[in-house]
C-alpha atoms as a PDB file:
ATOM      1  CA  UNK A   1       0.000   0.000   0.000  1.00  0.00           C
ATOM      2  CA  UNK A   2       2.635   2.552   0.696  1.00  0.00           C
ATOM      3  CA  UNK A   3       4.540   1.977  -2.900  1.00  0.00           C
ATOM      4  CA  UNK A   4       0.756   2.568  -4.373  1.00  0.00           C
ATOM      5  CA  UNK A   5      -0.032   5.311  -2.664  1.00  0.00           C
ATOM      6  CA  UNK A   6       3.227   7.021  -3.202  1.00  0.00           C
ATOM      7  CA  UNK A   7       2.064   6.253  -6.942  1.00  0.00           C
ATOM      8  CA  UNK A   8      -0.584   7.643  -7.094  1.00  0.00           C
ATOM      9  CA  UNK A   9       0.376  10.498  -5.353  1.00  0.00           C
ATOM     10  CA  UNK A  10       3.092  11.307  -8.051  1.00  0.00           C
ATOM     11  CA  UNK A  11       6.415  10.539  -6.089  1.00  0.00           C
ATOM     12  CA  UNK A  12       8.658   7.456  -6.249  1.00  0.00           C
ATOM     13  CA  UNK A  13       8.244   3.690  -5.112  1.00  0.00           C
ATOM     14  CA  UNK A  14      11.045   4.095  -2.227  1.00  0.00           C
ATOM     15  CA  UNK A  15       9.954   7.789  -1.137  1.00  0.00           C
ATOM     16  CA  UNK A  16       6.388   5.622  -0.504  1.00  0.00           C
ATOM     17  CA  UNK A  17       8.310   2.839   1.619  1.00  0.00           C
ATOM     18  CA  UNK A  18      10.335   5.002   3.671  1.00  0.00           C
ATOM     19  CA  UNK A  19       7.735   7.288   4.642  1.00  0.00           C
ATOM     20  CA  UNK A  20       5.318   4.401   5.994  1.00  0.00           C
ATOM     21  CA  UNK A  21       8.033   2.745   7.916  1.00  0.00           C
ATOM     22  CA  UNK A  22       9.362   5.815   9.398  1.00  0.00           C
ATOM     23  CA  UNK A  23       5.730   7.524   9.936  1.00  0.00           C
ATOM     24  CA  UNK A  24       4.296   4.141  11.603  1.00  0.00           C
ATOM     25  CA  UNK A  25       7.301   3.894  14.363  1.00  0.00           C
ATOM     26  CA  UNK A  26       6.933   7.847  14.577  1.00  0.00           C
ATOM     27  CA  UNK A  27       3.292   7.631  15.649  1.00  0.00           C
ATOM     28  CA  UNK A  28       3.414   3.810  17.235  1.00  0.00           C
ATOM     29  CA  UNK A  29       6.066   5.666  19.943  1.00  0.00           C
ATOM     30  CA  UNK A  30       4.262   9.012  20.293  1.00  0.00           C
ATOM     31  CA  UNK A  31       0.354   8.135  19.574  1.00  0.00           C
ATOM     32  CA  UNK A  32      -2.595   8.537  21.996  1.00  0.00           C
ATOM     33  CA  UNK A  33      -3.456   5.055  21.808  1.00  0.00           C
ATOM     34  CA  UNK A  34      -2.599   1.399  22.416  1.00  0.00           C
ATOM     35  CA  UNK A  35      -5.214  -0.319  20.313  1.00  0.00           C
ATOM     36  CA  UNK A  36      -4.828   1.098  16.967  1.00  0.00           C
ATOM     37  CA  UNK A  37      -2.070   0.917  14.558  1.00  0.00           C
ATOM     38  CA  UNK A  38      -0.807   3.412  11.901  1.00  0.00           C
ATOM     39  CA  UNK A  39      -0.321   3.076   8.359  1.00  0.00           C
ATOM     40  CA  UNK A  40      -0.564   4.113   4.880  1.00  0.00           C
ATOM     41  CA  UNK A  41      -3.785   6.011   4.154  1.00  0.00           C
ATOM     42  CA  UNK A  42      -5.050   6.920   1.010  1.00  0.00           C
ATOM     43  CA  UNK A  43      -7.341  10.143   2.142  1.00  0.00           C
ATOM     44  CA  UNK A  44      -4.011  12.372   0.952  1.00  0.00           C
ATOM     45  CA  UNK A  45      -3.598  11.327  -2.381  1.00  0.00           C
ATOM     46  CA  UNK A  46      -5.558  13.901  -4.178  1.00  0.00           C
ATOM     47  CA  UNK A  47      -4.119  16.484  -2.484  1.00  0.00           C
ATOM     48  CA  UNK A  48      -0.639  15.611  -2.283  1.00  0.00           C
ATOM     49  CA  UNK A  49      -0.726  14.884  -6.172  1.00  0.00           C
ATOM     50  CA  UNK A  50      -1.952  18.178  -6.761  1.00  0.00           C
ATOM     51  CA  UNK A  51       0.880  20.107  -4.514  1.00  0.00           C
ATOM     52  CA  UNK A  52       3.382  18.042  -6.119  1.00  0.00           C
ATOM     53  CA  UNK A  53       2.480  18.871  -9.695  1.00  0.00           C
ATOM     54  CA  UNK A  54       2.294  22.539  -8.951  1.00  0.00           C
ATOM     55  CA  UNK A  55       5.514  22.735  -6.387  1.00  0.00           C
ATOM     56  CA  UNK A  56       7.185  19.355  -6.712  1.00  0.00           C
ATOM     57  CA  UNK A  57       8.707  17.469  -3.823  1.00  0.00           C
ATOM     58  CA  UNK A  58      10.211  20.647  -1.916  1.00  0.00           C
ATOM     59  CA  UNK A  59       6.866  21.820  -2.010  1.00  0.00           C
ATOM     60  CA  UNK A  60       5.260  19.015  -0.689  1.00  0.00           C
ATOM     61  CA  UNK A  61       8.295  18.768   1.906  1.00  0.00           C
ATOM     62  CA  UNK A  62       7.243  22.534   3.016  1.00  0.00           C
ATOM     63  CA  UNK A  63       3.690  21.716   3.258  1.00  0.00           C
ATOM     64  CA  UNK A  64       3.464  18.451   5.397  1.00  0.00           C
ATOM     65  CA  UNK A  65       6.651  20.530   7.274  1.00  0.00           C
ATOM     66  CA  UNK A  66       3.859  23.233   7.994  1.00  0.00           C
ATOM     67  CA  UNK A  67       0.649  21.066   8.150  1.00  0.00           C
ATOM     68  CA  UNK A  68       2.706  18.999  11.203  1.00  0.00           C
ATOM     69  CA  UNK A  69       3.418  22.234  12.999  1.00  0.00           C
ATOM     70  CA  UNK A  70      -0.051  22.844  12.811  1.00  0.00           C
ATOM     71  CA  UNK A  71      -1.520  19.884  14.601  1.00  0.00           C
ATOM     72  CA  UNK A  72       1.013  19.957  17.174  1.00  0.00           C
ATOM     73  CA  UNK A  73      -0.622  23.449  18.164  1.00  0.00           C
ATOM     74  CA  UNK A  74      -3.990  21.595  18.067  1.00  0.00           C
ATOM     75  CA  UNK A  75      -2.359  18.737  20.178  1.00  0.00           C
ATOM     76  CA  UNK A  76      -0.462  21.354  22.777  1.00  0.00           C
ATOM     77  CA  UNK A  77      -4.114  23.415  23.053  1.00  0.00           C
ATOM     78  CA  UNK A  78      -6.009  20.031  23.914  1.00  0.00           C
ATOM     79  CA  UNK A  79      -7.928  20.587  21.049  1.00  0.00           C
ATOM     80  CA  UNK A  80      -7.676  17.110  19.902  1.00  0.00           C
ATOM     81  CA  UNK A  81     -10.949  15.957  21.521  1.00  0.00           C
ATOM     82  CA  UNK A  82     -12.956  18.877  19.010  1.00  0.00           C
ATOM     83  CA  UNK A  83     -13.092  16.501  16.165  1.00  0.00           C
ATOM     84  CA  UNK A  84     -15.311  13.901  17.482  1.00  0.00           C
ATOM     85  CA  UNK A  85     -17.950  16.614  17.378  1.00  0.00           C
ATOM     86  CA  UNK A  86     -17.684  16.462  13.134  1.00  0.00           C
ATOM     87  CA  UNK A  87     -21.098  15.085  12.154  1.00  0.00           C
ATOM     88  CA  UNK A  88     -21.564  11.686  11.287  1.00  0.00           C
ATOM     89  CA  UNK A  89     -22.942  12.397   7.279  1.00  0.00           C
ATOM     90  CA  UNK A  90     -19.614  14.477   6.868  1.00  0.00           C
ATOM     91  CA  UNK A  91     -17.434  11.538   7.660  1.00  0.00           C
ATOM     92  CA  UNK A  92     -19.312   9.492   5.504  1.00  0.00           C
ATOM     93  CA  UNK A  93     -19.018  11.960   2.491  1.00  0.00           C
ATOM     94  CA  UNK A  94     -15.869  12.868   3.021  1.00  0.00           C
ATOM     95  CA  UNK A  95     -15.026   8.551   3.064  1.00  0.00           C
ATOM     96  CA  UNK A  96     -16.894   8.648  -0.035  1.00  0.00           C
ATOM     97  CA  UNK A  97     -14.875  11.601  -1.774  1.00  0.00           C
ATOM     98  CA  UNK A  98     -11.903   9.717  -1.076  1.00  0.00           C
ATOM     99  CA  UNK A  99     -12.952   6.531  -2.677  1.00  0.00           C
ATOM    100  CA  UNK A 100     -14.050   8.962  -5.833  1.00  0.00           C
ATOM    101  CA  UNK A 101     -10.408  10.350  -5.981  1.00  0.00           C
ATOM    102  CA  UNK A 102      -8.766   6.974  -5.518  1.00  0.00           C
ATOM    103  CA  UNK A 103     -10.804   5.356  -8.246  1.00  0.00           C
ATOM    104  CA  UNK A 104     -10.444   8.146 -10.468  1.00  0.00           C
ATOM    105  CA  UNK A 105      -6.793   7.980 -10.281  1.00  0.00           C
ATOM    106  CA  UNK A 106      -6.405   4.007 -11.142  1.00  0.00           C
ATOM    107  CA  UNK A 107      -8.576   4.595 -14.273  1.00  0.00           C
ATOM    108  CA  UNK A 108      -5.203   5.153 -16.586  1.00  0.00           C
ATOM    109  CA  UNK A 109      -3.575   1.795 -14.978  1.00  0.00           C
ATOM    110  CA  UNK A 110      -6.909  -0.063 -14.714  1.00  0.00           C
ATOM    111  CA  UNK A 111      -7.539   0.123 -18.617  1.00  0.00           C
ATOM    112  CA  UNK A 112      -3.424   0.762 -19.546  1.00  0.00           C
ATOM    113  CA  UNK A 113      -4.373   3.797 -21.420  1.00  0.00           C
ATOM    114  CA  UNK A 114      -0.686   4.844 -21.234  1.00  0.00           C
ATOM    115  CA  UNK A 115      -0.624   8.620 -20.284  1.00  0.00           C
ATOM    116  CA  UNK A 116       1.996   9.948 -19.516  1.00  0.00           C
ATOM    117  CA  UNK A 117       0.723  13.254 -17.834  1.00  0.00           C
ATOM    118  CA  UNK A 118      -2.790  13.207 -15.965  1.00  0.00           C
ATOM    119  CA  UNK A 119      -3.987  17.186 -15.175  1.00  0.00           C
ATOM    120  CA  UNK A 120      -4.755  16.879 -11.170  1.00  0.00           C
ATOM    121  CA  UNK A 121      -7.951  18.343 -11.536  1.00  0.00           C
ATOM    122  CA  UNK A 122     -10.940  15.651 -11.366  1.00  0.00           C
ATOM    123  CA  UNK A 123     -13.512  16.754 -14.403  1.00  0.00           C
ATOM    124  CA  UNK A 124     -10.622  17.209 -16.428  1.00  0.00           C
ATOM    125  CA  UNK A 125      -9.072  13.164 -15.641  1.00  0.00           C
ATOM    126  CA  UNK A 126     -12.232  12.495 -16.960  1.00  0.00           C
ATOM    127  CA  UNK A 127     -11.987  14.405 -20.373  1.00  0.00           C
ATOM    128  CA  UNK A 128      -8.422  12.694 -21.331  1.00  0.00           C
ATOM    129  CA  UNK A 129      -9.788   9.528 -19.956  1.00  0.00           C
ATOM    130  CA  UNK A 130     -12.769   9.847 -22.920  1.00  0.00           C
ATOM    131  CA  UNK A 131     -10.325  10.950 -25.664  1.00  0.00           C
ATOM    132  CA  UNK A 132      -8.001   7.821 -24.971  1.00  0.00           C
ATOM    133  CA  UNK A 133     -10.635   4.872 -24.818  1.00  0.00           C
ATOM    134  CA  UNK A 134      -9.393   3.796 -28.159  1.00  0.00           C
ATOM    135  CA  UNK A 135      -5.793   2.885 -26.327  1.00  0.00           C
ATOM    136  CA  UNK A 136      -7.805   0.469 -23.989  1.00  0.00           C
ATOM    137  CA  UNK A 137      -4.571  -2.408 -23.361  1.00  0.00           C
ATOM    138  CA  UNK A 138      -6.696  -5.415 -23.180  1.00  0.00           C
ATOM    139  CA  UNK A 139      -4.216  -7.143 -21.453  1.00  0.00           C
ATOM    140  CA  UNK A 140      -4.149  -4.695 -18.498  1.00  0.00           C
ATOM    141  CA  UNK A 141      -8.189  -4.877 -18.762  1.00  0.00           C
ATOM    142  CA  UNK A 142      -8.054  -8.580 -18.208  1.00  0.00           C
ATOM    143  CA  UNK A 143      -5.562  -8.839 -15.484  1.00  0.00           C
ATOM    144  CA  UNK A 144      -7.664  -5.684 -13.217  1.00  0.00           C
ATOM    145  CA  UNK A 145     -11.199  -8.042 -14.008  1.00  0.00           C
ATOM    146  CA  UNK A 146      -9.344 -11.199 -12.758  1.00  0.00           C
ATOM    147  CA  UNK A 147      -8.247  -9.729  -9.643  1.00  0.00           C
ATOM    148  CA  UNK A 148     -10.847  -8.293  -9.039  1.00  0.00           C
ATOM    149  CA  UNK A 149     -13.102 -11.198  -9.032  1.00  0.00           C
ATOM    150  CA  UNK A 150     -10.343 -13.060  -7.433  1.00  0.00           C
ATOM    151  CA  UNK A 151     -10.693 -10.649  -4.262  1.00  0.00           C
ATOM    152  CA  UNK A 152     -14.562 -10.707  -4.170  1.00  0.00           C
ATOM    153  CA  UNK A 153     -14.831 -14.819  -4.636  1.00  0.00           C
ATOM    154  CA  UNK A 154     -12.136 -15.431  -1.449  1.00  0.00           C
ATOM    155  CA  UNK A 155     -13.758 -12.767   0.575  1.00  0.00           C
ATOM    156  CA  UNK A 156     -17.266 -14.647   0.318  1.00  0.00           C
ATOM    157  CA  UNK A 157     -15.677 -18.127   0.758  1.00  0.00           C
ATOM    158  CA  UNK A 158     -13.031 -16.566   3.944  1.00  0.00           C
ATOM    159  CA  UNK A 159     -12.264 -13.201   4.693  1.00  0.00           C
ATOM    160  CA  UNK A 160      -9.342 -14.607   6.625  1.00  0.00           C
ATOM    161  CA  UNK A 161      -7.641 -15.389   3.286  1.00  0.00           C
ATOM    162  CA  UNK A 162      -5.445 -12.440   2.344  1.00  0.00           C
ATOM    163  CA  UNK A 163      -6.978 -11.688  -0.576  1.00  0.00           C
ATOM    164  CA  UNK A 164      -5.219  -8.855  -2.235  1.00  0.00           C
ATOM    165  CA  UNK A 165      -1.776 -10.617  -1.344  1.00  0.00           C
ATOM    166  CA  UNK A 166      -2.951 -13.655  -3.216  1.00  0.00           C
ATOM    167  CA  UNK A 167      -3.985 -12.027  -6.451  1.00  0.00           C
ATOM    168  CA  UNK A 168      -1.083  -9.985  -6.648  1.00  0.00           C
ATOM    169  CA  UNK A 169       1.202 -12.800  -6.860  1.00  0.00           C
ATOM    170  CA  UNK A 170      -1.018 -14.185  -9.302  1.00  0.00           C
ATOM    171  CA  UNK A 171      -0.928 -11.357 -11.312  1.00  0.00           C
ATOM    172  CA  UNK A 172       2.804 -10.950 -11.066  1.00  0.00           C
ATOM    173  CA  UNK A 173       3.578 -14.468 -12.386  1.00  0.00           C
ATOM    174  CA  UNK A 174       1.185 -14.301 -15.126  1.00  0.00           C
ATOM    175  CA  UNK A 175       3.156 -11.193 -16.474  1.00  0.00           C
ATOM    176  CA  UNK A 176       6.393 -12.932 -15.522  1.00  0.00           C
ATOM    177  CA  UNK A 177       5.720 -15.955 -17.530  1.00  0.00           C
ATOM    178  CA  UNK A 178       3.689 -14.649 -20.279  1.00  0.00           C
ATOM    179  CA  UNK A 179       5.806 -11.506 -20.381  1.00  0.00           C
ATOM    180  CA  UNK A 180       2.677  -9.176 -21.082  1.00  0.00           C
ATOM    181  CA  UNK A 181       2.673  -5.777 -22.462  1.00  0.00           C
ATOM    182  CA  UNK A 182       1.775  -4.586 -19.497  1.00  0.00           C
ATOM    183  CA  UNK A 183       3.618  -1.314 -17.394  1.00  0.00           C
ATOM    184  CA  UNK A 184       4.851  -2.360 -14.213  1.00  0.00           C
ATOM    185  CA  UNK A 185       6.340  -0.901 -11.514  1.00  0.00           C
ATOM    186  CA  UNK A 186      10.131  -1.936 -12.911  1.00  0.00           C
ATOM    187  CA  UNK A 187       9.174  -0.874 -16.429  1.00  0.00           C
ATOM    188  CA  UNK A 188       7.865   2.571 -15.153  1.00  0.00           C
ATOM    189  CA  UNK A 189      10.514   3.433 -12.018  1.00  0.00           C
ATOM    190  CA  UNK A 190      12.925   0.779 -12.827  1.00  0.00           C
ATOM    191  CA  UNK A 191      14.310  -1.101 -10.248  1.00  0.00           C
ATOM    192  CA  UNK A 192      13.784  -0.314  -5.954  1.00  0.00           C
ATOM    193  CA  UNK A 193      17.040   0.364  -4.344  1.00  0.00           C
ATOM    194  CA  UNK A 194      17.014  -1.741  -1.057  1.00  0.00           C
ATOM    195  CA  UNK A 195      19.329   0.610   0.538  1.00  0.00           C
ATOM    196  CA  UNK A 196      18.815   3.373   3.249  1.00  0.00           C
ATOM    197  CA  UNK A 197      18.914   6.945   1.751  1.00  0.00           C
ATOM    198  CA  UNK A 198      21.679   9.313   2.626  1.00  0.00           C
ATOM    199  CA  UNK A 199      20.127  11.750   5.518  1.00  0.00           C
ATOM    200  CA  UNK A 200      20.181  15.459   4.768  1.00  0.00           C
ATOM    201  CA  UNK A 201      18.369  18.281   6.156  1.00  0.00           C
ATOM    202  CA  UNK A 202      15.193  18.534   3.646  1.00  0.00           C
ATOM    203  CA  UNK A 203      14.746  21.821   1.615  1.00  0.00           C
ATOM    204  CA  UNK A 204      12.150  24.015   2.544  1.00  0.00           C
ATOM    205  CA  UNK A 205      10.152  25.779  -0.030  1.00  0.00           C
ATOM    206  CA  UNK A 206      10.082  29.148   1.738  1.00  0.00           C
ATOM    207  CA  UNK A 207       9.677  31.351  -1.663  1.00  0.00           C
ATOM    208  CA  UNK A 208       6.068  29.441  -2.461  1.00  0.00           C
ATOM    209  CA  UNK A 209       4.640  29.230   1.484  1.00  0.00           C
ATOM    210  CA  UNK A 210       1.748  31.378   0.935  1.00  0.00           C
ATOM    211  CA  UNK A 211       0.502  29.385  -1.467  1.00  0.00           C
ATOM    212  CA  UNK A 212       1.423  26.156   0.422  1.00  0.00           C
ATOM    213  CA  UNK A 213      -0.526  27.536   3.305  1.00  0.00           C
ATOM    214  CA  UNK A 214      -4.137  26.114   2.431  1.00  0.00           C
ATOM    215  CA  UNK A 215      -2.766  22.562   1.300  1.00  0.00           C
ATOM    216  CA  UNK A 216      -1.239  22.357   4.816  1.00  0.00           C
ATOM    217  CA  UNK A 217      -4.221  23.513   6.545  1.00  0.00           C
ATOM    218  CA  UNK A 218      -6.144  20.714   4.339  1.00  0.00           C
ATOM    219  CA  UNK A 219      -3.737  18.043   5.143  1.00  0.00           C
ATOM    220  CA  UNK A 220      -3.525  18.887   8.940  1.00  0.00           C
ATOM    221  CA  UNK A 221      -7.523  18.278   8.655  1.00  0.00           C
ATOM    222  CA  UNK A 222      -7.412  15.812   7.171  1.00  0.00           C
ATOM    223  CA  UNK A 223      -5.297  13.790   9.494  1.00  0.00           C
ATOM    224  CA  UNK A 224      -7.845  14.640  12.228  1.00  0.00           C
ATOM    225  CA  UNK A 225     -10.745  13.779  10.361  1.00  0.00           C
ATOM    226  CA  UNK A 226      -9.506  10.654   8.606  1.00  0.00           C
ATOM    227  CA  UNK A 227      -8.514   9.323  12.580  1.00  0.00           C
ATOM    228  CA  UNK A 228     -11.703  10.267  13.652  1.00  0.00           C
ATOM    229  CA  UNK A 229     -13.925   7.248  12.926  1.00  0.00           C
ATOM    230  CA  UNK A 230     -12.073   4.490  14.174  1.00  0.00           C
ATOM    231  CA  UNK A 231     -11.265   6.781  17.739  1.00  0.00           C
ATOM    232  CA  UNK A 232     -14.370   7.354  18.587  1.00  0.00           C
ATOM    233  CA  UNK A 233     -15.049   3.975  20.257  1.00  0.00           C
ATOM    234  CA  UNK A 234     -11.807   4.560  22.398  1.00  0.00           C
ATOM    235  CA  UNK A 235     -12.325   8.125  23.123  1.00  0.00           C
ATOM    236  CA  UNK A 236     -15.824   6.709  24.935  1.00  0.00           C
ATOM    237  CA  UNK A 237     -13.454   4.466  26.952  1.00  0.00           C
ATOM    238  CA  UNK A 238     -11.434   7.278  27.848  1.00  0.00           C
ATOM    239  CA  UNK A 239      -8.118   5.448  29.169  1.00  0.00           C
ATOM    240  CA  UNK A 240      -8.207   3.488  25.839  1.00  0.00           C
ATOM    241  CA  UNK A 241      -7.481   6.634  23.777  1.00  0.00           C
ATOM    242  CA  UNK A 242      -5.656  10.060  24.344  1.00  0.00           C
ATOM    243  CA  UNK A 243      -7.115  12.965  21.286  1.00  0.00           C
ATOM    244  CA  UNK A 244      -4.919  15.706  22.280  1.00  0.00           C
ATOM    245  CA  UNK A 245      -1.752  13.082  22.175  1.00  0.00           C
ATOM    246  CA  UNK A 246      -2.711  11.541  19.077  1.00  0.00           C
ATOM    247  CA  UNK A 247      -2.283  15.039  17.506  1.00  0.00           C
ATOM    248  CA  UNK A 248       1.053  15.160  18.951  1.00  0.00           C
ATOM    249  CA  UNK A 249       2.033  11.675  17.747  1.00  0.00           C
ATOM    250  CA  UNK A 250       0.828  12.177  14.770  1.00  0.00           C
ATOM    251  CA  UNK A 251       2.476  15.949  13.817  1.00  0.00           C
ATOM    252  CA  UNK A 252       6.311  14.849  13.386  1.00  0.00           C
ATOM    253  CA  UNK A 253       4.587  12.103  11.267  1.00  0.00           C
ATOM    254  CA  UNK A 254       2.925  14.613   8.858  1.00  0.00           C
ATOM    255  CA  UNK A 255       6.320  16.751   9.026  1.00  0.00           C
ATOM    256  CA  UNK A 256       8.200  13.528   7.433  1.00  0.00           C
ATOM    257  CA  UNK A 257       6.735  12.495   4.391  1.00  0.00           C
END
């Protein structure tokens, strides 16, 4: 999930794998809770393509950088316990949005249309989408119906069987074997260095931080909202769950992505 998500955010395979690990021992050390666990989520990937195809990395270095300084104030003001007052409906929509955006996004893959260059804005996806139906890659068709009906028909028999997992390696070896015209992530990024990056102090985008003010206020909120659902249970058990700490866990996470 992290390599996808990095993806289809528009950054690199490796920038998606450090980020998880280093963002899920961040927030398992600092969170406000012992039952839950952290880990990729794909609520940021409309917004974090869009910042990175108007400022490119830097700028999406600046704004997470910003957007985590921002919910540690939240955390530090106790303000963490606010969000459970967001009404029901507007979880629900704004789960549904994200689903929306996430589909959207897998429509060039899911029917190997082969653009190079998607705009970031949604209506207009849609537009180049229509004008390249006629490059529909049957192959990549075929292999998105099979595992896609591979997921749904082990979910109804178990949904202990790790679905997903299998059906990727299915699909894998069917390309491997059959060597189908299909883009991969090899043939697109080339190959994933298993090595630890070099550490250096990250650039801030200072010239372009008025502009990268309302993405971080957007992703900030977004990280409260999108924990929101699945605290709620613990915040009514009160020791189970800490709000205000959660923010604070979770602010040097959105300051590393």
């Amino acid at each position: 999930m992290n390599i996808a998500f990095a993806i289809g955010s528009g950054v690199s395979p490796e920038i998606g794998l450090l980020a998880g690990v280093v963002s899920s021992f961040v927030l398992s050390f600092l969170g406000g809770s012992s039952t839950q666990v952290s880990g990729p989520t794909g609520a940021f990937m409309g917004i974090i393509y869009g910042i990175v195809s108007l400022y490119g990395l830097e700028g999406l270095i600046t704004a997470t950088f910003l957007a985590g300084l921002i919910i540690l104030v939240l955390g530090l003001l106790r303000l963490g316990r606010l969000f459970q007052f967001i009404p029901f409906s507007v979880v629900i929509g704004f789960t549904g949005g994200i689903a929306v955006i996430i589909f959207t996004s897998q429509i060039n893959d899911l029917l190997g249309l082969g653009i190079d260059k998607l705009p970031k804005e949604f209506i207009e996806k849609w537009i180049v989408y229509a004008e390249h139906m006629s490059q529909i890659n049957p192959y990549a068709l075929g292999i998105a119906i099979l595992t896609i009906l591979g997921i749904v028909i082990m979910n109804k028999i178990d949904r202990r069987i790790p679905a997903a997992l299998i059906m990727i390696l299915i699909a894998t070896s069917l390309d491997y074997l059959f060597n189908l015209p299909l883009t991969t992530i090899g043939s697109r990024f080339g190959a994933i260095r298993f090595q630890l990056p070099t550490f250096r102090f990250p650039f801030l985008d200072l010239g372009n931080i008025s502009g990268l003010i309302l993405p971080a206020i957007s992703i900030a909120l977004l990280g409260g909202i999108g924990k929101s659902p699945g605290s709620l249970p613990l915040e009514r058990a009160r020791r189970l769950h800490d709000p205000a700490r959660r923010l604070n866990g979770s602010a040097p996470q959105r300051s590393a992505p």
